[in-house]
C-alpha atoms as a PDB file:
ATOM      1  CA  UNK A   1     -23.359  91.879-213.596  1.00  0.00           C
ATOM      2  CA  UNK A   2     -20.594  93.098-215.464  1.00  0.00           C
ATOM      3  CA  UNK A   3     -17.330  91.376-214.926  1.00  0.00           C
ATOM      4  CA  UNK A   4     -16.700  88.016-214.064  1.00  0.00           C
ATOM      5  CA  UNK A   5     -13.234  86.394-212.883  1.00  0.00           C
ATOM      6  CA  UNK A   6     -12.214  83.570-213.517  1.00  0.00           C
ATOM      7  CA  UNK A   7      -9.425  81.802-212.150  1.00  0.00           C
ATOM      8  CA  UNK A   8      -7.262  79.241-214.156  1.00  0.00           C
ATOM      9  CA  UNK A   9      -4.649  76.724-213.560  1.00  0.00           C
ATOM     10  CA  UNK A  10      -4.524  75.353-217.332  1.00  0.00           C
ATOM     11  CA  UNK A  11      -5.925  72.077-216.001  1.00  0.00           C
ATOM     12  CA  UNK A  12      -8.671  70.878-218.307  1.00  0.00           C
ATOM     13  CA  UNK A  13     -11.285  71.340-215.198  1.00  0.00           C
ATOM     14  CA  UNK A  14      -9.946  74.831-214.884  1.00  0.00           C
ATOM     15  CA  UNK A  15      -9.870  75.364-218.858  1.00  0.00           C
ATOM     16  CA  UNK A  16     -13.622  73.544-218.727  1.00  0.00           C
ATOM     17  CA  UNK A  17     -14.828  76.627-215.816  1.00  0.00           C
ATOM     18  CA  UNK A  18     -13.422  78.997-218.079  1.00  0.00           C
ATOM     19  CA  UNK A  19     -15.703  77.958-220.855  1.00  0.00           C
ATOM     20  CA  UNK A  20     -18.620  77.380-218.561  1.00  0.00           C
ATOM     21  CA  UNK A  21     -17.597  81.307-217.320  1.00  0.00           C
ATOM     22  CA  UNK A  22     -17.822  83.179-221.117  1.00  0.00           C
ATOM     23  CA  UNK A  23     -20.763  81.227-221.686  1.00  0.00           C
ATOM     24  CA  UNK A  24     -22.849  82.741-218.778  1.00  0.00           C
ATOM     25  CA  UNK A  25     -20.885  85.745-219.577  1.00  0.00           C
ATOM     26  CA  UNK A  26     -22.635  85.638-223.069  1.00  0.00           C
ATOM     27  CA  UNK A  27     -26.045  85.471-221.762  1.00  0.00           C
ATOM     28  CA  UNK A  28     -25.124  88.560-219.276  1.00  0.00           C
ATOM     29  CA  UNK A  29     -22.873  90.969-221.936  1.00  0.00           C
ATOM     30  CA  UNK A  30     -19.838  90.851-219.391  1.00  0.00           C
ATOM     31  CA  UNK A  31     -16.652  90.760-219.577  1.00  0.00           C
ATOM     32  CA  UNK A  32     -14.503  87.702-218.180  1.00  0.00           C
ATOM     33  CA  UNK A  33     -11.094  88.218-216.593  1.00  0.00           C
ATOM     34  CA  UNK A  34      -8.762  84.980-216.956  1.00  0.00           C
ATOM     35  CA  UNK A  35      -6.270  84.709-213.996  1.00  0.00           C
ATOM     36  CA  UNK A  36      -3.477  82.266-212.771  1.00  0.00           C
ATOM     37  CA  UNK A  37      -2.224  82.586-209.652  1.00  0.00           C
ATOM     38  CA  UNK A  38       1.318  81.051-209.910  1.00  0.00           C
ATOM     39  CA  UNK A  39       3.705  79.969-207.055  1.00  0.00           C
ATOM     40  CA  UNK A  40       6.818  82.207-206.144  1.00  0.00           C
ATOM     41  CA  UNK A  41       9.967  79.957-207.253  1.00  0.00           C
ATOM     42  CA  UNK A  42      11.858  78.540-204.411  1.00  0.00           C
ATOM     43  CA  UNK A  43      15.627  78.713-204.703  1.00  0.00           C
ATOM     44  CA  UNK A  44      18.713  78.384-202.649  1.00  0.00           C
ATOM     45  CA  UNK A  45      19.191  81.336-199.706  1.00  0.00           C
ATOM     46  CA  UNK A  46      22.455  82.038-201.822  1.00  0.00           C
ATOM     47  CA  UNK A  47      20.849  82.899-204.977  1.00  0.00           C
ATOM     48  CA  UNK A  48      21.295  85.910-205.972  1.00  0.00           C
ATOM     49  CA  UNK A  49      18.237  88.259-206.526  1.00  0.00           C
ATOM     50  CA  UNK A  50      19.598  88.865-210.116  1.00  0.00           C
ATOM     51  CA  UNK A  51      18.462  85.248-210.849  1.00  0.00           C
ATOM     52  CA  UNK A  52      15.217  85.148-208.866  1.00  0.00           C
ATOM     53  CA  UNK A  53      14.246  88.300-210.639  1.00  0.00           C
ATOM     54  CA  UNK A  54      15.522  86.478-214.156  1.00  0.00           C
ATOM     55  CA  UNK A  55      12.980  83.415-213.083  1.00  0.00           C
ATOM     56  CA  UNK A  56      10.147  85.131-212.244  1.00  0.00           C
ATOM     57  CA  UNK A  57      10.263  86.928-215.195  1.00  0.00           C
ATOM     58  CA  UNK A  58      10.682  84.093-217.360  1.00  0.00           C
ATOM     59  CA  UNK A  59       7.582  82.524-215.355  1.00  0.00           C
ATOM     60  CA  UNK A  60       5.435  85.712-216.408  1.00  0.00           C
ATOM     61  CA  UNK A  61       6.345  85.389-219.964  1.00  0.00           C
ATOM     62  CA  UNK A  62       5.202  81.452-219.828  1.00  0.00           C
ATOM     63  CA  UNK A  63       2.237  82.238-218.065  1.00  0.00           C
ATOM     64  CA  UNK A  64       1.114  85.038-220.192  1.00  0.00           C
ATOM     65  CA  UNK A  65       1.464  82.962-223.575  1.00  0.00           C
ATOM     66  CA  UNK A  66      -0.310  80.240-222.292  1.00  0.00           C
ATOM     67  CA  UNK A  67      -3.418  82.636-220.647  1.00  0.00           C
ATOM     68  CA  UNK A  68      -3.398  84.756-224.159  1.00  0.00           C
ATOM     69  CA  UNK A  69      -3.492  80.968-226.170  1.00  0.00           C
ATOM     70  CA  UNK A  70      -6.515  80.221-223.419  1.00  0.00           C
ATOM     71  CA  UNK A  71      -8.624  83.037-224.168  1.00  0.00           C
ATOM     72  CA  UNK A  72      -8.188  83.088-227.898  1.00  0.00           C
ATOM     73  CA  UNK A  73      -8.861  79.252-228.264  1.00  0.00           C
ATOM     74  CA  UNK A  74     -12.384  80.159-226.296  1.00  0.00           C
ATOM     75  CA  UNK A  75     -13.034  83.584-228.039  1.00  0.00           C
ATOM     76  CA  UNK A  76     -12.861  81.244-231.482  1.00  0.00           C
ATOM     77  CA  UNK A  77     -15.362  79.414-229.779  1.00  0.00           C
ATOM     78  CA  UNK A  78     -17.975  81.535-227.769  1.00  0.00           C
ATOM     79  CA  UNK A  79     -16.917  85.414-228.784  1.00  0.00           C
ATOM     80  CA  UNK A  80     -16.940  88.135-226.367  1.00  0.00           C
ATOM     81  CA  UNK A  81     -15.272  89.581-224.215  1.00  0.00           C
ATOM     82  CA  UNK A  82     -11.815  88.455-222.706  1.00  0.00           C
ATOM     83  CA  UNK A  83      -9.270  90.086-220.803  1.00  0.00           C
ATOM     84  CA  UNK A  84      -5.860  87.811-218.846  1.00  0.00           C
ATOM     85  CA  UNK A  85      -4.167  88.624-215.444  1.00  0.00           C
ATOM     86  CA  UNK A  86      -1.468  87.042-213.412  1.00  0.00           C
ATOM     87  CA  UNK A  87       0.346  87.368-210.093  1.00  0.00           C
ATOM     88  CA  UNK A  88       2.611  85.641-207.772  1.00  0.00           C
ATOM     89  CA  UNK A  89       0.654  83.981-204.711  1.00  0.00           C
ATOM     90  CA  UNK A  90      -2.430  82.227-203.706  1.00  0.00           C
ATOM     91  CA  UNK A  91      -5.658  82.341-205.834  1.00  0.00           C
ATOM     92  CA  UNK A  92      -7.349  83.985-202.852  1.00  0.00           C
ATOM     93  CA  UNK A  93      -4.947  86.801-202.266  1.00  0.00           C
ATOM     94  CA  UNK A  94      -5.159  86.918-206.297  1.00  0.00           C
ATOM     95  CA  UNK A  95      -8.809  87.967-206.015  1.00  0.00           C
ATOM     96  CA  UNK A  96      -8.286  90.555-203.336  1.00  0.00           C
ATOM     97  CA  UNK A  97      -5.573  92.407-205.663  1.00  0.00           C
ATOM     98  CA  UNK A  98      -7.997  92.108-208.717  1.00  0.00           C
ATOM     99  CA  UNK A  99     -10.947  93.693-206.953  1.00  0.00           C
ATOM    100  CA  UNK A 100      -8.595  96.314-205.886  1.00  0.00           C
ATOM    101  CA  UNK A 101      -8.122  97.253-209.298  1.00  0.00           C
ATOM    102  CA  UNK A 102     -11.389  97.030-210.458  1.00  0.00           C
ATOM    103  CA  UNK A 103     -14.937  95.912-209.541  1.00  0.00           C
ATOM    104  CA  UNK A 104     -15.462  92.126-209.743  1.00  0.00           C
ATOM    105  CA  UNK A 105     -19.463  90.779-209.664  1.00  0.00           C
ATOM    106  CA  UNK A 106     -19.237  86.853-209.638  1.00  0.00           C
ATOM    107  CA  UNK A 107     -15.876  84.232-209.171  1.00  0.00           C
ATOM    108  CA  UNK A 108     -16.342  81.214-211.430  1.00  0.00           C
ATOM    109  CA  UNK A 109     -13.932  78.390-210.964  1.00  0.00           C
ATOM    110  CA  UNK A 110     -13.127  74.353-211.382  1.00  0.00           C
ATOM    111  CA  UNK A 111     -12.422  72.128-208.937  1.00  0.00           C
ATOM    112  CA  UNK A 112     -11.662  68.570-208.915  1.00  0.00           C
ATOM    113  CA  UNK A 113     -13.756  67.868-205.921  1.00  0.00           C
ATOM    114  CA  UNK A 114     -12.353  65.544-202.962  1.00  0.00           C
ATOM    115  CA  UNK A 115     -10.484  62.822-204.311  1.00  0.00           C
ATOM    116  CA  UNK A 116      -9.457  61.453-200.976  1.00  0.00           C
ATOM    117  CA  UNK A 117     -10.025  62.109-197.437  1.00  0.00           C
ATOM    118  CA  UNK A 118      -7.459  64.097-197.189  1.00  0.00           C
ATOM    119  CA  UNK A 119      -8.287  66.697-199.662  1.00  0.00           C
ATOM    120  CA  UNK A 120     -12.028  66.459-197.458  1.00  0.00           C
ATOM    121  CA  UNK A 121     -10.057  67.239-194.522  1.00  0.00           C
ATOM    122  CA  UNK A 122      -7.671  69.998-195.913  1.00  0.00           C
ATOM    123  CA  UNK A 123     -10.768  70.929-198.492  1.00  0.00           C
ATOM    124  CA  UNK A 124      -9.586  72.570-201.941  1.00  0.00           C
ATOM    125  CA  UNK A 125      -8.487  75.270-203.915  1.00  0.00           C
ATOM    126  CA  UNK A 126     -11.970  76.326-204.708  1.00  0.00           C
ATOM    127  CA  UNK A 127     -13.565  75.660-201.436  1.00  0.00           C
ATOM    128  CA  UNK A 128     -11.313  77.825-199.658  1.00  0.00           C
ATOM    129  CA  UNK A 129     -12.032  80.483-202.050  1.00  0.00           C
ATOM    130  CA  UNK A 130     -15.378  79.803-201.210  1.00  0.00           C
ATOM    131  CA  UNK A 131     -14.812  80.338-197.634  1.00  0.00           C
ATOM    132  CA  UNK A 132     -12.290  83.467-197.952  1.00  0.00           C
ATOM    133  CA  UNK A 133     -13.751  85.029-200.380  1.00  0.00           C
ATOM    134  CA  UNK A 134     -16.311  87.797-200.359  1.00  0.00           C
ATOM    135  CA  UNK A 135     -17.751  87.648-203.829  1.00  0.00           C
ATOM    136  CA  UNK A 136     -20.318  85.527-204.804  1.00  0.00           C
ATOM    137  CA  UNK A 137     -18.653  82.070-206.133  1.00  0.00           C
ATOM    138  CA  UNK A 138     -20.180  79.677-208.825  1.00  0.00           C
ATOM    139  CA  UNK A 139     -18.202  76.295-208.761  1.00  0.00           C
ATOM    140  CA  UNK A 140     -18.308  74.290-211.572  1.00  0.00           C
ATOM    141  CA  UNK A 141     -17.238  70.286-211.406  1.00  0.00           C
ATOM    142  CA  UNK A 142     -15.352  68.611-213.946  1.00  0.00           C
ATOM    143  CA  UNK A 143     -17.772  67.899-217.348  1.00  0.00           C
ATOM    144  CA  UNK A 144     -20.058  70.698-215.897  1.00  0.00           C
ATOM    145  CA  UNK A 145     -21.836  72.608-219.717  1.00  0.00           C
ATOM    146  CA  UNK A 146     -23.471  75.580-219.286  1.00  0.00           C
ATOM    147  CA  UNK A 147     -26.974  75.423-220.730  1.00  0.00           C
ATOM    148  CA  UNK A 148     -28.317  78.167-218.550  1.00  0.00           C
ATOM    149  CA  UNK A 149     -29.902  78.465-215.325  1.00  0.00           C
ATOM    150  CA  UNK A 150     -33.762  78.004-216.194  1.00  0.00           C
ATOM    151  CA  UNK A 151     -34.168  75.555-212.939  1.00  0.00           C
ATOM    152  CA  UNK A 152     -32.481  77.195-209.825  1.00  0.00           C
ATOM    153  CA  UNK A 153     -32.501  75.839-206.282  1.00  0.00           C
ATOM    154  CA  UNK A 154     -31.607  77.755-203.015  1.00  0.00           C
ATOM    155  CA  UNK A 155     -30.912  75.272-199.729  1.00  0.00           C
ATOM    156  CA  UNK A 156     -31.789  76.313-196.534  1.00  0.00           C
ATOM    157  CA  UNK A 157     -31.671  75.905-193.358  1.00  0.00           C
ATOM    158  CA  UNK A 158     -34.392  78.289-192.013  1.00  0.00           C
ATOM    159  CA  UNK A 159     -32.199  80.576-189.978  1.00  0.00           C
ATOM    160  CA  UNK A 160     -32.538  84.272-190.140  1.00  0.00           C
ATOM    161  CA  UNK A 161     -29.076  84.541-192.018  1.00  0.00           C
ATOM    162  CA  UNK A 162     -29.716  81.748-194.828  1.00  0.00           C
ATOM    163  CA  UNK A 163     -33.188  83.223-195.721  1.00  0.00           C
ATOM    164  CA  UNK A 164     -31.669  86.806-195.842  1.00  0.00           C
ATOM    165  CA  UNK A 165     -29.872  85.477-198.558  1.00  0.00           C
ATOM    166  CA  UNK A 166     -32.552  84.992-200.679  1.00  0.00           C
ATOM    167  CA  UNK A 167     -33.277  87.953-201.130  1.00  0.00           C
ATOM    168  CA  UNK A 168     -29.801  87.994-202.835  1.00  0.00           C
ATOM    169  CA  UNK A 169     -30.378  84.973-204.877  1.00  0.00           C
ATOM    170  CA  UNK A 170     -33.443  86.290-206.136  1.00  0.00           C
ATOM    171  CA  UNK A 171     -32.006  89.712-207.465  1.00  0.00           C
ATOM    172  CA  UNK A 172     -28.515  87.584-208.753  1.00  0.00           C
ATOM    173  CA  UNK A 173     -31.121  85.244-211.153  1.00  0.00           C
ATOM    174  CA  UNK A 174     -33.531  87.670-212.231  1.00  0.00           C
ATOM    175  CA  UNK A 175     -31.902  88.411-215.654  1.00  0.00           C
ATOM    176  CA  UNK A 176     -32.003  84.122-216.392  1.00  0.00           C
ATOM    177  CA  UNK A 177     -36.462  84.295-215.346  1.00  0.00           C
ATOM    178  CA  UNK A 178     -35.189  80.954-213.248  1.00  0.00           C
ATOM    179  CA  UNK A 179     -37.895  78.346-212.085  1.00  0.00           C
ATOM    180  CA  UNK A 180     -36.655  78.550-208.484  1.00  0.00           C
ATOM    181  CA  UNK A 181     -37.069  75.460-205.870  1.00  0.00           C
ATOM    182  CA  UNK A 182     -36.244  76.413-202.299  1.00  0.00           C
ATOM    183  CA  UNK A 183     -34.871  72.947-200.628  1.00  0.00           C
ATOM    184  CA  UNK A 184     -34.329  71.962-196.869  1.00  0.00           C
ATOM    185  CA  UNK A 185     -33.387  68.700-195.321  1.00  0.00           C
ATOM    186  CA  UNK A 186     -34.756  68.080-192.349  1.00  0.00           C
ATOM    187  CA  UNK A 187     -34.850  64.967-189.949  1.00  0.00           C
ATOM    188  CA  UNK A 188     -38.142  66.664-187.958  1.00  0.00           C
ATOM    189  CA  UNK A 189     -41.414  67.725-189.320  1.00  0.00           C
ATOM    190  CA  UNK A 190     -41.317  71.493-190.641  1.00  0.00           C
ATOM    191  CA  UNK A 191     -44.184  73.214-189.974  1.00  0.00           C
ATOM    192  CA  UNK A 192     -45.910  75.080-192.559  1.00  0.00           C
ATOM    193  CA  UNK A 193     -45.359  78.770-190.933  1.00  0.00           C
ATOM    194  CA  UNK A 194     -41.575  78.085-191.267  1.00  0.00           C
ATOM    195  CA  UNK A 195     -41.653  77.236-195.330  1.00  0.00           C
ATOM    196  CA  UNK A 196     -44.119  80.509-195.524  1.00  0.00           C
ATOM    197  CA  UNK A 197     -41.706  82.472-193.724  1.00  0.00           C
ATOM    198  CA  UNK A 198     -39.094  81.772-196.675  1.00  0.00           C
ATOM    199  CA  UNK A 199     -41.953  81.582-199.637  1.00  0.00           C
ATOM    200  CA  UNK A 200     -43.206  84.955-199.051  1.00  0.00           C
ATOM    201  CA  UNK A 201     -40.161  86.748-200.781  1.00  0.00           C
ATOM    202  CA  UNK A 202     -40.824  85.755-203.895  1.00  0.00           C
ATOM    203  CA  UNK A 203     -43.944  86.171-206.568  1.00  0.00           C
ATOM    204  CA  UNK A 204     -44.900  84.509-208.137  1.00  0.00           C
ATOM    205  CA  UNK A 205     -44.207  81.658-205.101  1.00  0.00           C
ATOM    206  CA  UNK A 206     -41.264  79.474-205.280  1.00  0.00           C
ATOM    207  CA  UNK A 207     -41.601  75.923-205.267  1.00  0.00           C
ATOM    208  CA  UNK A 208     -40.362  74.781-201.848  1.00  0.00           C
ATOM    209  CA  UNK A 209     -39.504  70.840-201.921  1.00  0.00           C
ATOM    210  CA  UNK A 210     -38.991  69.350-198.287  1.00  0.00           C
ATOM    211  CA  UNK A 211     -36.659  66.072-197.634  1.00  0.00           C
ATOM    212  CA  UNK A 212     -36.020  64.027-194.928  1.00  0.00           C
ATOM    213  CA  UNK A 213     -33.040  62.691-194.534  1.00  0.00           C
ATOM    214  CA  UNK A 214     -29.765  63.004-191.834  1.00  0.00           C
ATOM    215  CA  UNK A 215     -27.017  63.230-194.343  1.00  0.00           C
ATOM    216  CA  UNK A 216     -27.761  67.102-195.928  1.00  0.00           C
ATOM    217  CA  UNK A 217     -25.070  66.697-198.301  1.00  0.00           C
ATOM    218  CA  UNK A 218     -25.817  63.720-199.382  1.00  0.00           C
ATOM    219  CA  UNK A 219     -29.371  64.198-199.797  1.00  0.00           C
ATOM    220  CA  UNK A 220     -29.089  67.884-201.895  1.00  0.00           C
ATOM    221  CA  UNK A 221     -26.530  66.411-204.095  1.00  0.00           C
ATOM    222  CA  UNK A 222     -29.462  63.562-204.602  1.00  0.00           C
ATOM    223  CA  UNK A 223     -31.432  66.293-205.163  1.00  0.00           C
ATOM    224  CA  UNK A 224     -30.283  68.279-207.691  1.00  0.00           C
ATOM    225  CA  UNK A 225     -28.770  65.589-210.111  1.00  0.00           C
ATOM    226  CA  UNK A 226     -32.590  63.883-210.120  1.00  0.00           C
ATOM    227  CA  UNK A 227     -34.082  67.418-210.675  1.00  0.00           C
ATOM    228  CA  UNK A 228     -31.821  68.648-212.967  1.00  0.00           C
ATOM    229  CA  UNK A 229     -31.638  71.722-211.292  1.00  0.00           C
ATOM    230  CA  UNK A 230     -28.876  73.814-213.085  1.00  0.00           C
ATOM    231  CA  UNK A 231     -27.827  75.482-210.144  1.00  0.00           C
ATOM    232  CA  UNK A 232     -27.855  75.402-206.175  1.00  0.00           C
ATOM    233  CA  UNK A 233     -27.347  78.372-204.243  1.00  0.00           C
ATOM    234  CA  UNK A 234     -26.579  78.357-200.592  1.00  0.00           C
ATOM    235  CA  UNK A 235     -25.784  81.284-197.784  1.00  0.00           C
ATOM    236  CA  UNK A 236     -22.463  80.488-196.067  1.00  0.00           C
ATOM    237  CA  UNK A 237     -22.428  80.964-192.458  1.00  0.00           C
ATOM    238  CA  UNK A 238     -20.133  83.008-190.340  1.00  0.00           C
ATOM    239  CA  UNK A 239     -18.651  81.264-187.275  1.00  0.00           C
ATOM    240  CA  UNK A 240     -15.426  82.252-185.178  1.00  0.00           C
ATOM    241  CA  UNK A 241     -12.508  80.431-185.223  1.00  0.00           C
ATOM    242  CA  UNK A 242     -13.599  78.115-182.344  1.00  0.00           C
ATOM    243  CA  UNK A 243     -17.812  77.489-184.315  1.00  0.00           C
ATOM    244  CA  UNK A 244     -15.470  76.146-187.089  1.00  0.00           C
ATOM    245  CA  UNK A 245     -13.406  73.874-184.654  1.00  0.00           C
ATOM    246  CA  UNK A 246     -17.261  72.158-183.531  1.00  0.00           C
ATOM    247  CA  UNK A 247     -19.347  72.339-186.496  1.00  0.00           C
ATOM    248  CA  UNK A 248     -19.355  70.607-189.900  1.00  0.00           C
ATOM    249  CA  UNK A 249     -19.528  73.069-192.892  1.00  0.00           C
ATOM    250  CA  UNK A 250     -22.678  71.878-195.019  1.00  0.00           C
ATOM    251  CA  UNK A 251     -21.298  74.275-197.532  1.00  0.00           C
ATOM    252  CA  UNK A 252     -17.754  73.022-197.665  1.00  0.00           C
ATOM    253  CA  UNK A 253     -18.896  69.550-197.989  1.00  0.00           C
ATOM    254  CA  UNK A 254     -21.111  70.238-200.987  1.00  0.00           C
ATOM    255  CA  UNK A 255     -18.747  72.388-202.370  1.00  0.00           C
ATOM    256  CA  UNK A 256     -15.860  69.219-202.457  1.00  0.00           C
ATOM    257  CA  UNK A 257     -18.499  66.526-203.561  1.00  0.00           C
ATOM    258  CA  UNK A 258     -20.996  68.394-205.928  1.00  0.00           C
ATOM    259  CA  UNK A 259     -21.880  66.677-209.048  1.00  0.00           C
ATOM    260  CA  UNK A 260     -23.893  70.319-210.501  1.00  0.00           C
ATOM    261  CA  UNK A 261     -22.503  74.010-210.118  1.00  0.00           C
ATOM    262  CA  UNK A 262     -22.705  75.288-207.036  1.00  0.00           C
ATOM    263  CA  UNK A 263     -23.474  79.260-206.810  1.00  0.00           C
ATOM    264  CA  UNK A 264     -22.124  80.060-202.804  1.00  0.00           C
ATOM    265  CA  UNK A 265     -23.158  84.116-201.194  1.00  0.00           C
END
C-alpha cells in the first residue's frame, strides 16, 4: 500500500480522519493525499462568466491555504509524507478524477455518523462513498485514535461473495500481523461445516466468534466496542437498483452508526 487519500472538509471529524490517515500511513511508508471536494458557486443566470471564473478562483486560493495549513499542522505532528488536491464537485466524483491521475490503495475518511433519521434515510457523505466507490474505504468516527490494527474482525454473512472477501482482508492486514476474529450474527444455529468453510483460509486459524441476535448492526457494533477490536472489515454486496429498493444494507447501517473504524471492500 502506497498511497492513501484522504478526503477533508476542515471539520474537526474530517481534520481527526486525516490524522488517523498519516498515522496508518506511518506504519505503511505511504504517502497521504489531502483532498476537498468543494461546491461549484451558485450565482444569478445573468452573471457574467468573468465573475464566476473570478469566484472560483478565489475559492481555489482559500481552499488551497487552508489544505497546505492542514497538512503542515499534521506533518509537525506525525512526519511523512503529504501531498493536497482540490476540485469542484462531489467527494465521489473527486476520487474517480484522483485515481485517474494516479493509483490510489485505501480511502480514509470522517463521518459524523447519523444524527437523525433523516441522515439514516438519505445516509452520508462517507457512506455513499462507501457504496460508490471502488477502493477499499476505512471510516473513522469522530474521537476515533489510531493505535494500530493488532485485533481485526471481518463480519460475515456466509455467502460465497462475503467469504471471497477474505481472502482480501487477509492480504490488506498482513503487514499489521493482526489477531483476526471472523464474526456472524445469526438468529439460527450455524453448523460447524459452515464456520470451517470460512476458517480454512487462514493459518494459523482465525478466531471465529458466533452471536445470536436479530438486530446485526446492533449486535457487531456491541461487538467490537466490548472486544476492542481496532477494526471491522465487511464485503459490500452488489444488488440492482430494484435488490436495493427491498433489502436493508447491513453495511450502510454500520457504516452511519459505528462507534470503531470501519474498513468496507
Amino acid at each position: 500500500m502506497k498511497t492513501i487519500l484522504c478526503p477533508v472538509d476542515f471539520s474537526d471529524i474530517s481534520a481527526n480522519a486525516a490524522n488517523y490517515a498519516v498515522r496508518l500511513a506511518r506504519d505503511l511508508d505511504a504517502e497521504v493525499i489531502l483532498a476537498h471536494a468543494q461546491h461549484v458557486p451558485v450565482l444569478d443566470a445573468n452573471t457574467p462568466p468573468s465573475s464566476v471564473n473570478e469566484l472560483m478562483d478565489e475559492q481555489q486560493l482559500e481552499v488551497s491555504i487552508k489544505l497546505d495549513e492542514m497538512a503542515s499542522d499534521i506533518k509537525s505532528y506525525w512526519g511523512g509524507n503529504i501531498r493536497t488536491w482540490q476540485t469542484f464537485g462531489l467527494v465521489v466524483d473527486m476520487i474517480k478524477e484522483v485515481q485517474n491521475e494516479m493509483s490510489i490503495d485505501l480511502v480514509v475518511m470522517g463521518t459524523k455518523g447519523a444524527t437523525n433519521s433523516f441522515d439514516r434515510w438519505i445516509g452520508t457523505t462517507s457512506s455513499d462513498v462507501m457504496e460508490r466507490c471502488d477502493l477499499p474505504v476505512v471510516i473513522v468516527p469522530e474521537g476515533s485514535v489510531y493505535i494500530g490494527w493488532g485485533k481485526v474482525g471481518y463480519a460475515t454473512d456466509f455467502s460465497q461473495e462475503t467469504d471471497n472477501g477474505i481472502l482480501d482482508f487477509q492480504e490488506f492486514v498482513k503487514p499489521f500481523k493482526s489477531g483476526l476474529t471472523i464474526v456472524h450474527v445469526s438468529n439460527r444455529k450455524v453448523d460447524a461445516d459452515e464456520m470451517m468453510a470460512v476458517v480454512k483460509h487462514f493459518e494459523p486459524k482465525a478466531n471465529v466468534d458466533t452471536i445470536a441476535g436479530e438486530d446485526t448492526t446492533q449486535e457487531l457494533n456491541d461487538y467490537v466496542w466490548e472486544n476492542d477490536i481496532q477494526l471491522l472489515a465487511l464485503k459490500r454486496h452488489k444488488r440492482s437498483f430494484f435488490g436495493n429498493l427491498f433489502h436493508k444494507s447491513i453495511t450502510k447501517e454500520i457504516a452511519i452508526t459505528t462507534k470503531m473504524p470501519l474498513l468496507v471492500f
